[in-house]
N, C-alpha and C. Protein backbone atom coordinates (compact mmCIF):
# COMPACT_ATOMS: atom_id res chain seq x y z
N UNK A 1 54.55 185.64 248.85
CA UNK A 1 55.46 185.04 249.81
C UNK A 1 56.24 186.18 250.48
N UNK A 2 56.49 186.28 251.61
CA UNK A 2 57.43 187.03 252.79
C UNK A 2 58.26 186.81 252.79
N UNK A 3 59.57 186.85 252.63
CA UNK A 3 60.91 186.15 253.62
C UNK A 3 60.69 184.80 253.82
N UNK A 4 60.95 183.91 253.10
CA UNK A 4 60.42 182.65 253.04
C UNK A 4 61.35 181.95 251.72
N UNK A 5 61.99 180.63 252.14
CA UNK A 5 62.56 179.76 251.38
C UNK A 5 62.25 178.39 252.36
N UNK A 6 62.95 177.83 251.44
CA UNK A 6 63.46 176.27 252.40
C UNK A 6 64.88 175.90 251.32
N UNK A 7 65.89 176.27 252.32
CA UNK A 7 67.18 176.02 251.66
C UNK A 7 67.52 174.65 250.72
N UNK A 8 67.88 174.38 249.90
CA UNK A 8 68.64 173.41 248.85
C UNK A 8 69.74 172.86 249.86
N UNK A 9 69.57 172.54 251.48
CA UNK A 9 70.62 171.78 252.16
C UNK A 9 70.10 171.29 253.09
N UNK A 10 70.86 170.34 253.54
CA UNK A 10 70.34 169.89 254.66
C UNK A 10 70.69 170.29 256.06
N UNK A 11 70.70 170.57 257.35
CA UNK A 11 71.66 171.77 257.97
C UNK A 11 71.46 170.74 259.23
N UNK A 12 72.80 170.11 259.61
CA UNK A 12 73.18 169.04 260.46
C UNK A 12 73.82 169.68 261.74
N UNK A 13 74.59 170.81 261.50
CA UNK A 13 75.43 171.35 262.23
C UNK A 13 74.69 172.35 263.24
N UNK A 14 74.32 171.86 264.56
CA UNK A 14 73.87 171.69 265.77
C UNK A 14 74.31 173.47 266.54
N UNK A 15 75.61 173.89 266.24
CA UNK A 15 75.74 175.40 266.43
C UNK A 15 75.57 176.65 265.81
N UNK A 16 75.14 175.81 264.39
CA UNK A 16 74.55 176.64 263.52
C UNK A 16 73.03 177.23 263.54
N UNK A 17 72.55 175.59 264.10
CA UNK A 17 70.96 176.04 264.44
C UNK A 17 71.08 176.95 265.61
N UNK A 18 72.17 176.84 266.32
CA UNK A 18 71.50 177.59 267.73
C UNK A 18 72.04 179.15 267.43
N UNK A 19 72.83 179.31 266.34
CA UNK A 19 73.09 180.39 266.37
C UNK A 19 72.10 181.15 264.88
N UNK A 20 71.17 180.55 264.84
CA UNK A 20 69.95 181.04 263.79
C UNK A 20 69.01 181.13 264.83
N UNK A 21 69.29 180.44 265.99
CA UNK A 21 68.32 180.53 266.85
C UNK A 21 68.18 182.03 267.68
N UNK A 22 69.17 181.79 267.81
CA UNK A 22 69.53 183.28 268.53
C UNK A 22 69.11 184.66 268.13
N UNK A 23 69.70 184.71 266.94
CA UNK A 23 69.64 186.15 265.84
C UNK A 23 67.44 185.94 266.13
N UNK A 24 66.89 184.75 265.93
CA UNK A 24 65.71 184.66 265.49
C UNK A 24 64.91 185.54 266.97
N UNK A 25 65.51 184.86 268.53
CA UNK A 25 65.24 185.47 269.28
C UNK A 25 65.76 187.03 269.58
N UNK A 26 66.14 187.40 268.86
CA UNK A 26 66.60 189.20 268.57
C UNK A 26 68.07 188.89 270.26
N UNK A 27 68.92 187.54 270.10
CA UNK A 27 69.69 187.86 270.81
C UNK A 27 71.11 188.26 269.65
N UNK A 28 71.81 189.13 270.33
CA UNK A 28 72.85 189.49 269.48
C UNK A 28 74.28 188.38 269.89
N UNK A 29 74.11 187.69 268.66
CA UNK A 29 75.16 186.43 268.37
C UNK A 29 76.86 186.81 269.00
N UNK A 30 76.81 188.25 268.73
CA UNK A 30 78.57 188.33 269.44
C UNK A 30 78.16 188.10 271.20
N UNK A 31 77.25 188.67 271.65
CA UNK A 31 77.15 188.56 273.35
C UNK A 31 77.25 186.48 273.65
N UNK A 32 76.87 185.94 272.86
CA UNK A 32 76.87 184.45 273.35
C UNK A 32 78.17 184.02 272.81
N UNK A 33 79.39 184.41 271.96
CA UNK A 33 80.67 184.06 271.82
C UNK A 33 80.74 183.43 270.69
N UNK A 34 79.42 183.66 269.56
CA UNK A 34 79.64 183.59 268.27
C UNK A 34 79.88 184.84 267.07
N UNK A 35 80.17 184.60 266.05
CA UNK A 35 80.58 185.73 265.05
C UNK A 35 80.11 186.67 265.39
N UNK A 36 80.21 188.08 265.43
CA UNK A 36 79.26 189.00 265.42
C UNK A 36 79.07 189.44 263.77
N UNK A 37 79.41 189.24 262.53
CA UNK A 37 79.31 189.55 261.40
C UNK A 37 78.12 188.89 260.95
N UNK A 38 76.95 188.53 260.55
CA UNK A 38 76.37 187.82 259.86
C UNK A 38 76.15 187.23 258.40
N UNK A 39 77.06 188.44 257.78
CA UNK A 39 77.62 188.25 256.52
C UNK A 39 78.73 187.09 256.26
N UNK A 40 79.68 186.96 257.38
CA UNK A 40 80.62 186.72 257.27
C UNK A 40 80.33 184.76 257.70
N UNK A 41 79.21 184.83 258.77
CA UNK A 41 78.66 183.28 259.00
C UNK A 41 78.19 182.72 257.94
N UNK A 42 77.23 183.79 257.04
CA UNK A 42 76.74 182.99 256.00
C UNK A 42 77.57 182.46 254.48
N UNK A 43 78.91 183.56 254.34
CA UNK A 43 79.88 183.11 253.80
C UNK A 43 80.32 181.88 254.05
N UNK A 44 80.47 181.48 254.79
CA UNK A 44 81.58 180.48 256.01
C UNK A 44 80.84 179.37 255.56
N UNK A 45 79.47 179.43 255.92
CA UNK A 45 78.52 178.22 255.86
C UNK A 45 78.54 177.81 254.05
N UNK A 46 78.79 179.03 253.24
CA UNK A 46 78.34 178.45 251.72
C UNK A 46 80.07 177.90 251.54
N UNK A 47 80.67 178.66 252.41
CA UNK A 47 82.24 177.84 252.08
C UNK A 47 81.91 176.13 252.42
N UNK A 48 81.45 175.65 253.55
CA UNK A 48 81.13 174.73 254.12
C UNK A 48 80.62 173.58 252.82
N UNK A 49 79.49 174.31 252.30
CA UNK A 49 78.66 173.88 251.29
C UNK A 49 79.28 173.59 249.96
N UNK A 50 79.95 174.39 249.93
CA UNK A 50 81.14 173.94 248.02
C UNK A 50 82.02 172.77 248.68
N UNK A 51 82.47 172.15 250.16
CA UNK A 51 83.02 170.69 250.15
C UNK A 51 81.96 169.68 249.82
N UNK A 52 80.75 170.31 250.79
CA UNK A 52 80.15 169.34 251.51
C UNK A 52 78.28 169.32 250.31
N UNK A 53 78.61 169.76 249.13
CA UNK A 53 76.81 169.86 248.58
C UNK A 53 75.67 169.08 249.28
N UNK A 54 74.94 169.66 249.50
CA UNK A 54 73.48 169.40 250.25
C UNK A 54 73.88 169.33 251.10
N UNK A 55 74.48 169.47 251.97
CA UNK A 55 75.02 169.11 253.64
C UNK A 55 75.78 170.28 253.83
N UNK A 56 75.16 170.50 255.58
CA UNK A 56 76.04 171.60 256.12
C UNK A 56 76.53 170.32 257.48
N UNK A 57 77.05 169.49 257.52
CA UNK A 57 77.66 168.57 258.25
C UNK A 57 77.82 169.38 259.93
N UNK A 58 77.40 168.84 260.76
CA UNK A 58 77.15 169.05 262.31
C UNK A 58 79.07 169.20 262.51
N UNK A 59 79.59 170.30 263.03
CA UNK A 59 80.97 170.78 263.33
C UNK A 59 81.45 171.23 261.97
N UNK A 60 80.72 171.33 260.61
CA UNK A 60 81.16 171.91 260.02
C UNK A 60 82.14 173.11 259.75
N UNK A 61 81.20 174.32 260.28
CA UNK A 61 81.69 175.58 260.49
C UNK A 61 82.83 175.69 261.29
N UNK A 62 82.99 175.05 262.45
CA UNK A 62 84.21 174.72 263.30
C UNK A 62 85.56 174.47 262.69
N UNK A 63 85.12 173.56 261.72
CA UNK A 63 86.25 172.40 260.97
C UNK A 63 87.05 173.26 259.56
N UNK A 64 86.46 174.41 259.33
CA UNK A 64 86.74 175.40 257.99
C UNK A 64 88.08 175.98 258.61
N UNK A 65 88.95 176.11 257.75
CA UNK A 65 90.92 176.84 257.71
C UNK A 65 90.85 177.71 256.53
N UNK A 66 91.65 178.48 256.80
CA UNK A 66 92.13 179.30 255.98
C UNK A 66 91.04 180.84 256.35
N UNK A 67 90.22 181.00 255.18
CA UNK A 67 89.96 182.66 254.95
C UNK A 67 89.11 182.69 256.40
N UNK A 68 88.10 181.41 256.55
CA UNK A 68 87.25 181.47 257.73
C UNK A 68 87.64 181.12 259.18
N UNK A 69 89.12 180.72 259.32
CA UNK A 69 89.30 180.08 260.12
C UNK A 69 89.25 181.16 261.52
N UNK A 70 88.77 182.69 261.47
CA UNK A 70 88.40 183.20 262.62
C UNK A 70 87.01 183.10 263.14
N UNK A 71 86.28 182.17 261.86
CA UNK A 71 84.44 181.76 262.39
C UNK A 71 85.06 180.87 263.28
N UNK A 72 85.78 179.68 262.63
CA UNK A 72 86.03 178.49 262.80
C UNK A 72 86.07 178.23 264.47
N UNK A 73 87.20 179.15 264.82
CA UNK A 73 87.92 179.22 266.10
C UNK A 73 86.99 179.63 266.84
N UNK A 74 85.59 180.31 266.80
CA UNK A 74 84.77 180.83 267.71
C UNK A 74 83.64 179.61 267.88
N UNK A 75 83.34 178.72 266.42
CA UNK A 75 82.53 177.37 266.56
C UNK A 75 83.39 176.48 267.77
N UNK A 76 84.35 176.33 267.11
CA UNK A 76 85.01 175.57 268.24
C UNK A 76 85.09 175.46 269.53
N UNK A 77 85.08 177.03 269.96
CA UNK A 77 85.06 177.69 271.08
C UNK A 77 83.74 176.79 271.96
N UNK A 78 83.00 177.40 271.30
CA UNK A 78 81.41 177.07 271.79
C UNK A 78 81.53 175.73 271.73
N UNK A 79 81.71 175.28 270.73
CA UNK A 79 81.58 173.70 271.21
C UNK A 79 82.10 172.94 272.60
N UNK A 80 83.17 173.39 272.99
CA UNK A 80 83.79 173.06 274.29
C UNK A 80 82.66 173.27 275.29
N UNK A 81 82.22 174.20 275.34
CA UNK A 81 80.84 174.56 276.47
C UNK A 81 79.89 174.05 276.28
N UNK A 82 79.75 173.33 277.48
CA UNK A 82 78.13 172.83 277.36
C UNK A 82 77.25 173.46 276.87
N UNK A 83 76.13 172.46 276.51
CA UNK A 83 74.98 173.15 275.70
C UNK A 83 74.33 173.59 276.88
N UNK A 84 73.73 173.30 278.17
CA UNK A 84 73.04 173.45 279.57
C UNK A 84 74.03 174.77 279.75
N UNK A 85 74.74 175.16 279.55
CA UNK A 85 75.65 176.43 279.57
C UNK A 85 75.19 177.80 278.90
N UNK A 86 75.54 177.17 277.40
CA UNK A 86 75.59 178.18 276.41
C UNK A 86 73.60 178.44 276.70
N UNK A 87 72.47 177.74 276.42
CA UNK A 87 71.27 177.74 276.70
C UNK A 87 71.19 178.93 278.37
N UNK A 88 71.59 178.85 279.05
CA UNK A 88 71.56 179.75 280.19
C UNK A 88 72.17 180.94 279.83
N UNK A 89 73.68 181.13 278.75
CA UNK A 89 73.60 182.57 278.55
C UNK A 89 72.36 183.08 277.73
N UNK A 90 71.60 182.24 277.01
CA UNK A 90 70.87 182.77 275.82
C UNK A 90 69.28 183.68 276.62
N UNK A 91 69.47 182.77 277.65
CA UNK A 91 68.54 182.89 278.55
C UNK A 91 68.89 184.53 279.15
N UNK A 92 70.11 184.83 279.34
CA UNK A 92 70.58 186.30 280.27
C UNK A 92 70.76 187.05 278.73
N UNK A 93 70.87 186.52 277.76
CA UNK A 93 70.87 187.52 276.60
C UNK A 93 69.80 187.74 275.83
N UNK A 94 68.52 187.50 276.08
CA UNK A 94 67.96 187.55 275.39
C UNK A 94 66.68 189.22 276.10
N UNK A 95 66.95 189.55 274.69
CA UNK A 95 66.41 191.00 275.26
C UNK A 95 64.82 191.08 275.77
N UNK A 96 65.00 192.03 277.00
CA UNK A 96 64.17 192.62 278.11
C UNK A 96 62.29 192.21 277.48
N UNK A 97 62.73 193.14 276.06
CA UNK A 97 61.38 193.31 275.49
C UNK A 97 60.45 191.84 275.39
N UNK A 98 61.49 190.95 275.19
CA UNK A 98 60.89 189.41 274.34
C UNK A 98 60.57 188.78 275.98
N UNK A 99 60.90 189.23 276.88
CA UNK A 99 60.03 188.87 278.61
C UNK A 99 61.55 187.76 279.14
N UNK A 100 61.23 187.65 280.00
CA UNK A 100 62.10 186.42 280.80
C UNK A 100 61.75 184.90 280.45
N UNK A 101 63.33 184.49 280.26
CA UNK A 101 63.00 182.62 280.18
C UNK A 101 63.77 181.85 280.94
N UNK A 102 63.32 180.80 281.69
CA UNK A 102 64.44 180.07 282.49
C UNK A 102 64.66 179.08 281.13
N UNK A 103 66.22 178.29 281.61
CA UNK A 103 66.63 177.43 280.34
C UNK A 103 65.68 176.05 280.38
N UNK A 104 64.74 175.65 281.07
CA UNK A 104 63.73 174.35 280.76
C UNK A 104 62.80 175.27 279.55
N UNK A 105 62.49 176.55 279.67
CA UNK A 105 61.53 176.91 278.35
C UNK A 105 62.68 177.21 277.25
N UNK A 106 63.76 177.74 277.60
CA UNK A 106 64.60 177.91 276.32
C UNK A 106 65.05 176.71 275.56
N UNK A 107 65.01 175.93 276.28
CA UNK A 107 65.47 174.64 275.73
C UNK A 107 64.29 174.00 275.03
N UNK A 108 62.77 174.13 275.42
CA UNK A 108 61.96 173.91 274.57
C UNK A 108 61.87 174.61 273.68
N UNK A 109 61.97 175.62 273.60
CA UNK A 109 62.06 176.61 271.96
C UNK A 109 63.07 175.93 271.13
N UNK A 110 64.30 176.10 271.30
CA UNK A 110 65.28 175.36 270.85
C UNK A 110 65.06 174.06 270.47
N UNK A 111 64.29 173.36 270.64
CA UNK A 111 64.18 171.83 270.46
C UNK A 111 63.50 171.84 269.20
N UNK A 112 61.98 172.93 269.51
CA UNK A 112 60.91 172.84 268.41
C UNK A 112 61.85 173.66 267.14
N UNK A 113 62.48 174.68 267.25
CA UNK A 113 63.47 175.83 266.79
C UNK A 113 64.11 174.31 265.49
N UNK A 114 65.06 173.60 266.59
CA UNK A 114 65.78 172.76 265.94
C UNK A 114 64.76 171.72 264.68
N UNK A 115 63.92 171.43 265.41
CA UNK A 115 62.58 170.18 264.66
C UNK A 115 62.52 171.04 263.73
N UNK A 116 61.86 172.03 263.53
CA UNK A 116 61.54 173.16 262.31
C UNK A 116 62.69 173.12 261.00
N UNK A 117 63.78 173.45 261.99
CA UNK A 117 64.84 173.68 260.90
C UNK A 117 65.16 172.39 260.22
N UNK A 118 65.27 171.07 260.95
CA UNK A 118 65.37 169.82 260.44
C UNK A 118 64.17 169.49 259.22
N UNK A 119 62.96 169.81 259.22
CA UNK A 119 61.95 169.98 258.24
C UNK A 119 62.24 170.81 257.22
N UNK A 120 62.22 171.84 257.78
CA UNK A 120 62.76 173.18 256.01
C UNK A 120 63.83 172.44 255.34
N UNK A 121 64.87 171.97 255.78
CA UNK A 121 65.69 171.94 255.10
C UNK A 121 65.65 170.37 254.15
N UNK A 122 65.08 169.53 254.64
CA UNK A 122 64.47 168.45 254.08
C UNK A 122 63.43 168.77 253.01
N UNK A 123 62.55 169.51 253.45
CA UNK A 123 61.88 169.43 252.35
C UNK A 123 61.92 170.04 250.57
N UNK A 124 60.97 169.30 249.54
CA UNK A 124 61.62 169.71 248.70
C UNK A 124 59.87 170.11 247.73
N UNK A 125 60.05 171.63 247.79
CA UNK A 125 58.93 171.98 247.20
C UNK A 125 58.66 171.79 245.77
N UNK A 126 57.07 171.31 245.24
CA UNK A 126 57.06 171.03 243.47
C UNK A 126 56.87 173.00 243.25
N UNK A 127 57.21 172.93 241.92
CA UNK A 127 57.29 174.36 240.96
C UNK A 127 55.44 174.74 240.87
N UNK A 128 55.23 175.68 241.21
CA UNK A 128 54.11 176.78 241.01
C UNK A 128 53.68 177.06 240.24
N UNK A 129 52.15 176.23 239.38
CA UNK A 129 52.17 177.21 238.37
C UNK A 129 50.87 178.16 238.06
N UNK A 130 51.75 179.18 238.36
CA UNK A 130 51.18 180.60 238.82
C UNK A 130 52.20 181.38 239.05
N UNK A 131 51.70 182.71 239.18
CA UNK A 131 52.63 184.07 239.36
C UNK A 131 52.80 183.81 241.06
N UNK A 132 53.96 184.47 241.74
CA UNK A 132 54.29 184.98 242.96
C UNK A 132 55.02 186.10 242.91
N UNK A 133 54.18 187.11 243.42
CA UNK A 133 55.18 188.25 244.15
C UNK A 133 55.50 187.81 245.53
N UNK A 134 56.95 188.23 245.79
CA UNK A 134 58.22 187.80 246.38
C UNK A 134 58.32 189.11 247.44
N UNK A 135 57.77 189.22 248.68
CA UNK A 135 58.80 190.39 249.29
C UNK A 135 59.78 189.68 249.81
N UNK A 136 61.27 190.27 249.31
CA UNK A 136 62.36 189.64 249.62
C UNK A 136 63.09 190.58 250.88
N UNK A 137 63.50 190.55 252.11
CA UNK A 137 64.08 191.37 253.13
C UNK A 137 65.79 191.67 252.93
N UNK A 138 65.89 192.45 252.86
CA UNK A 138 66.72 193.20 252.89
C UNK A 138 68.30 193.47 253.39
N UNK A 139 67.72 192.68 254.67
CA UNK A 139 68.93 192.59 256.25
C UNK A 139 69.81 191.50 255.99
N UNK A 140 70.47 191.37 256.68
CA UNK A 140 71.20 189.98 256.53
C UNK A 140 70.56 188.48 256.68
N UNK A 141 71.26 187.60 256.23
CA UNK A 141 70.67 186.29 256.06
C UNK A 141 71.14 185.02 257.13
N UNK A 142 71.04 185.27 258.52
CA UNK A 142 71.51 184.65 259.36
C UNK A 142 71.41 183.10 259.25
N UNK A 143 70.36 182.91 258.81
CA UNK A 143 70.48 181.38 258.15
C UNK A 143 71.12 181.20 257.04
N UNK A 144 72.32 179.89 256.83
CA UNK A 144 72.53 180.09 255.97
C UNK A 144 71.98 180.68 254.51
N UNK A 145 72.71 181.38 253.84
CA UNK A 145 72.10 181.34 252.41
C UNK A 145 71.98 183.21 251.74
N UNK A 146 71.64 183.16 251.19
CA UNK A 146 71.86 184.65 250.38
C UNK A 146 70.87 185.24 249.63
N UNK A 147 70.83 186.64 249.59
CA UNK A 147 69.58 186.88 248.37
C UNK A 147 69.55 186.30 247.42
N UNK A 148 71.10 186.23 246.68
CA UNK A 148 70.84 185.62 245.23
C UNK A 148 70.05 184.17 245.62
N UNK A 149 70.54 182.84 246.40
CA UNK A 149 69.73 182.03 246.59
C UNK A 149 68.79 181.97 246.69
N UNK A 150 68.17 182.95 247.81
CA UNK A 150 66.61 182.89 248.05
C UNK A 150 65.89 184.00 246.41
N UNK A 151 66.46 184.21 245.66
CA UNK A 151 65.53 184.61 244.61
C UNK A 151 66.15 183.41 243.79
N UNK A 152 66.81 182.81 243.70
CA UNK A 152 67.15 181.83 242.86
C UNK A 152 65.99 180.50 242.73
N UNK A 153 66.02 180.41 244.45
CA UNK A 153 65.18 179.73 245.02
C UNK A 153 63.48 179.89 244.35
N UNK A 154 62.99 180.66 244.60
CA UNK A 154 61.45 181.32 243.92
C UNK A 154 61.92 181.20 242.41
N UNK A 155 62.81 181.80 241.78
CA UNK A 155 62.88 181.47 240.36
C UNK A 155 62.55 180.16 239.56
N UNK A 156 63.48 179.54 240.47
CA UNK A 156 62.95 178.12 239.80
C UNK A 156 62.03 177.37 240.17
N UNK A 157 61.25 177.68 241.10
CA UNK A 157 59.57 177.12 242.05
C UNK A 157 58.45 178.06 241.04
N UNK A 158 59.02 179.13 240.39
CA UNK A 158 57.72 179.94 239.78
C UNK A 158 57.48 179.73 238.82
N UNK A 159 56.44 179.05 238.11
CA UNK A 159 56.27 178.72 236.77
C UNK A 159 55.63 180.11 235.61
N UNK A 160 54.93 180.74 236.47
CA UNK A 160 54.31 182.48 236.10
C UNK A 160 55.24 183.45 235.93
N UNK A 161 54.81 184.62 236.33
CA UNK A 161 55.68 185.77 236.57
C UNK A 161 56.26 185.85 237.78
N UNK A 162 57.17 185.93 238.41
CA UNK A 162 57.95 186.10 239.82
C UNK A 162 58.14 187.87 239.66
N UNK A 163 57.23 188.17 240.65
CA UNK A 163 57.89 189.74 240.98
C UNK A 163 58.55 189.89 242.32
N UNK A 164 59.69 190.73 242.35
CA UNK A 164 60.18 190.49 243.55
C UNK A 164 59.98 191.96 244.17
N UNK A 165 59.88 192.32 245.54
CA UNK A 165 59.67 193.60 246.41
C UNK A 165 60.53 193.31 247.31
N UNK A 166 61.67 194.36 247.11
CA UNK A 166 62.26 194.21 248.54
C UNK A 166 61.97 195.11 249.43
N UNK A 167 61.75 194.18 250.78
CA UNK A 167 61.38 194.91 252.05
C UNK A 167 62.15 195.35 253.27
N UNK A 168 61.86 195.93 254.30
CA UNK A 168 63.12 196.45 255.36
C UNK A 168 63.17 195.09 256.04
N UNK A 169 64.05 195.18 256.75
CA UNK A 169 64.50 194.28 257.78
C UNK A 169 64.77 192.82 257.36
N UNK A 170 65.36 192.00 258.57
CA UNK A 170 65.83 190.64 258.20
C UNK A 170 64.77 189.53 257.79
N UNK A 171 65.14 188.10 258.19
CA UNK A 171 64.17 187.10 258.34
C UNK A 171 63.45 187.40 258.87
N UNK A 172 63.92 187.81 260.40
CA UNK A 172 63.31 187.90 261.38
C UNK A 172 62.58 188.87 261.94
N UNK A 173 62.64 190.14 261.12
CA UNK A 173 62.10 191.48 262.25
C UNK A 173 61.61 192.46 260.63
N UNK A 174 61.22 191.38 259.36
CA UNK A 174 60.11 192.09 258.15
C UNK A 174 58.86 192.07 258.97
N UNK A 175 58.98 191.54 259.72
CA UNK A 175 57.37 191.87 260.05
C UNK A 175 57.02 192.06 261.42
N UNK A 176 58.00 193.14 261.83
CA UNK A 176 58.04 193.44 263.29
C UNK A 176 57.39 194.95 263.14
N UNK A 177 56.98 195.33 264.61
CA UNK A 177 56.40 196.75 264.34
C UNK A 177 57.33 197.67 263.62
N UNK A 178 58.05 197.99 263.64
CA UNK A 178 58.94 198.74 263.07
C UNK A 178 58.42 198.39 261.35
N UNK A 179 58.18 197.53 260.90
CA UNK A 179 58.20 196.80 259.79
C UNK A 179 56.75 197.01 258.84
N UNK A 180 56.39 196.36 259.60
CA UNK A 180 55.06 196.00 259.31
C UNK A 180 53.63 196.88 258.56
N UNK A 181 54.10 198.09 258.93
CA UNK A 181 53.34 199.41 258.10
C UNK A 181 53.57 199.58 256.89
N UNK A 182 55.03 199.20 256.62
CA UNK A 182 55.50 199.35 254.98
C UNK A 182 55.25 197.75 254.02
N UNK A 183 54.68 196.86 254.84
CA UNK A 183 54.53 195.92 254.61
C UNK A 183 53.29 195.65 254.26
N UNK A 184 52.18 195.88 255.28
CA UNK A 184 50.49 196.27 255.12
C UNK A 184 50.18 197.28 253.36
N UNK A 185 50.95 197.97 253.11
CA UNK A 185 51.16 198.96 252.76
C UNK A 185 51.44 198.71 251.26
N UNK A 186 52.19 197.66 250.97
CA UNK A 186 52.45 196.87 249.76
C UNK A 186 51.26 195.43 249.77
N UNK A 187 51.51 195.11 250.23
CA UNK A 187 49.79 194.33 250.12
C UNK A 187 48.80 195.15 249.92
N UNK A 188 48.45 196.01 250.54
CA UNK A 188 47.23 196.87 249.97
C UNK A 188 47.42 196.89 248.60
N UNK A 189 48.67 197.71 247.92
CA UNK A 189 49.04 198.09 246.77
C UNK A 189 49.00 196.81 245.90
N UNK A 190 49.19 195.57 246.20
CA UNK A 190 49.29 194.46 245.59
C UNK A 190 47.68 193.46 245.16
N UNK A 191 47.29 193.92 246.16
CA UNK A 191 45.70 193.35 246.32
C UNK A 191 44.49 194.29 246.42
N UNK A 192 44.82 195.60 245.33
CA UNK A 192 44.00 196.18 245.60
C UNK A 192 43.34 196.56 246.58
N UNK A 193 43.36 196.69 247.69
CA UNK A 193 43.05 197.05 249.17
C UNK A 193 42.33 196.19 249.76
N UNK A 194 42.47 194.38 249.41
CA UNK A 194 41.45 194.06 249.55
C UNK A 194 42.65 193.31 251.05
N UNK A 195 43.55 193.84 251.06
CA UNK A 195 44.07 193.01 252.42
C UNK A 195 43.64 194.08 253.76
N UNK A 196 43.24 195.54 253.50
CA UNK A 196 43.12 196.46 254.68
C UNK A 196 41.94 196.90 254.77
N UNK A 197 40.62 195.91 253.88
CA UNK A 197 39.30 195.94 254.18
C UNK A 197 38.82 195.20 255.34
């Protein structure tokens, strides 16, 4: 398995997806007027999660006082702005390399983006029984959730041996060129070379 879970929640909260959406399209979350910390979102969100178990409730993140209440004030923010809005900056932020989108295709990404995430988080996988090696990434966890979770996660799905490899980069960019050589590279080593025959 790669960088790969399906969270223990259900994830309702509508600015959360779009701001997993974002990080996913390599746009940088402070340019659209959300957190720029990603550490600090995924805190926020497990704060969310000790009221709310299995539920990350839609305005959640918004609705948090006290230690988070400088996420809070930036959910909020965004919420005031239209979505036909915020979707058009994502559109001017989204970097050069990934090509041009008007907001009728961004908004279809986003839709399927959203459908996806509504599935992972619903679903509920049976336990493995068999070994999995785990490359686990490294970067931050823009979707909710944490290393310890996501090895927590495989721990209790693995009925075998669980080995874990950690690899460079985030969710999103373990298996980007930058990535991907050190990645090929441990599969070889893992499968006897039978992945670079």
């Amino acid at each position: 398995m790669i960088s790969s879970h399906s969270p223990r929640f259900r994830l309702d909260d509508e600015l959360l997806s779009e701001y997993a959406f974002a990080v996913m399209m390599g746009i940088d979350p402070a340019d659209l007027g959300f957190p720029g910390d990603q550490h600090r979102v995924a805190a926020a969100a497990d704060a969310v999660l000790a009221d709310s178990p299995g539920v990350l409730p839609d305005g959640g993140l918004a609705a948090l006082t006290g230690e988070f209440s400088d996420v809070a004030e930036r959910f909020r923010a965004l919420a005031e702005v239209p979505r036909a809005t915020r979707i058009a900056r994502m559109c001017e932020a989204v970097p050069a390399s990934a090509g041009n989108y008007e907001p009728d295709h961004m908004t279809r990404l986003f839709s399927a983006f959203r459908q996806s995430v509504f599935a992972i988080t619903r679903y509920n996988a049976e336990p493995y029984a068999g070994d999995i090696t785990f490359l686990r990434h490294d970067g931050a966890y823009p979707f909710p959730g944490s290393k310890a979770a996501v090895t927590e996660y495989w721990d209790e799905l693995t009925l075998g041996n669980l080995e874990i490899v950690d690899i460079g980069g985030d969710h999103f960019s373990c298996l980007s060129v930058e990535h991907a050589p050190a990645i090929l590279k441990i599969l070889g080593e893992l499968t006897g070379g039978a992945v670079i025959r």
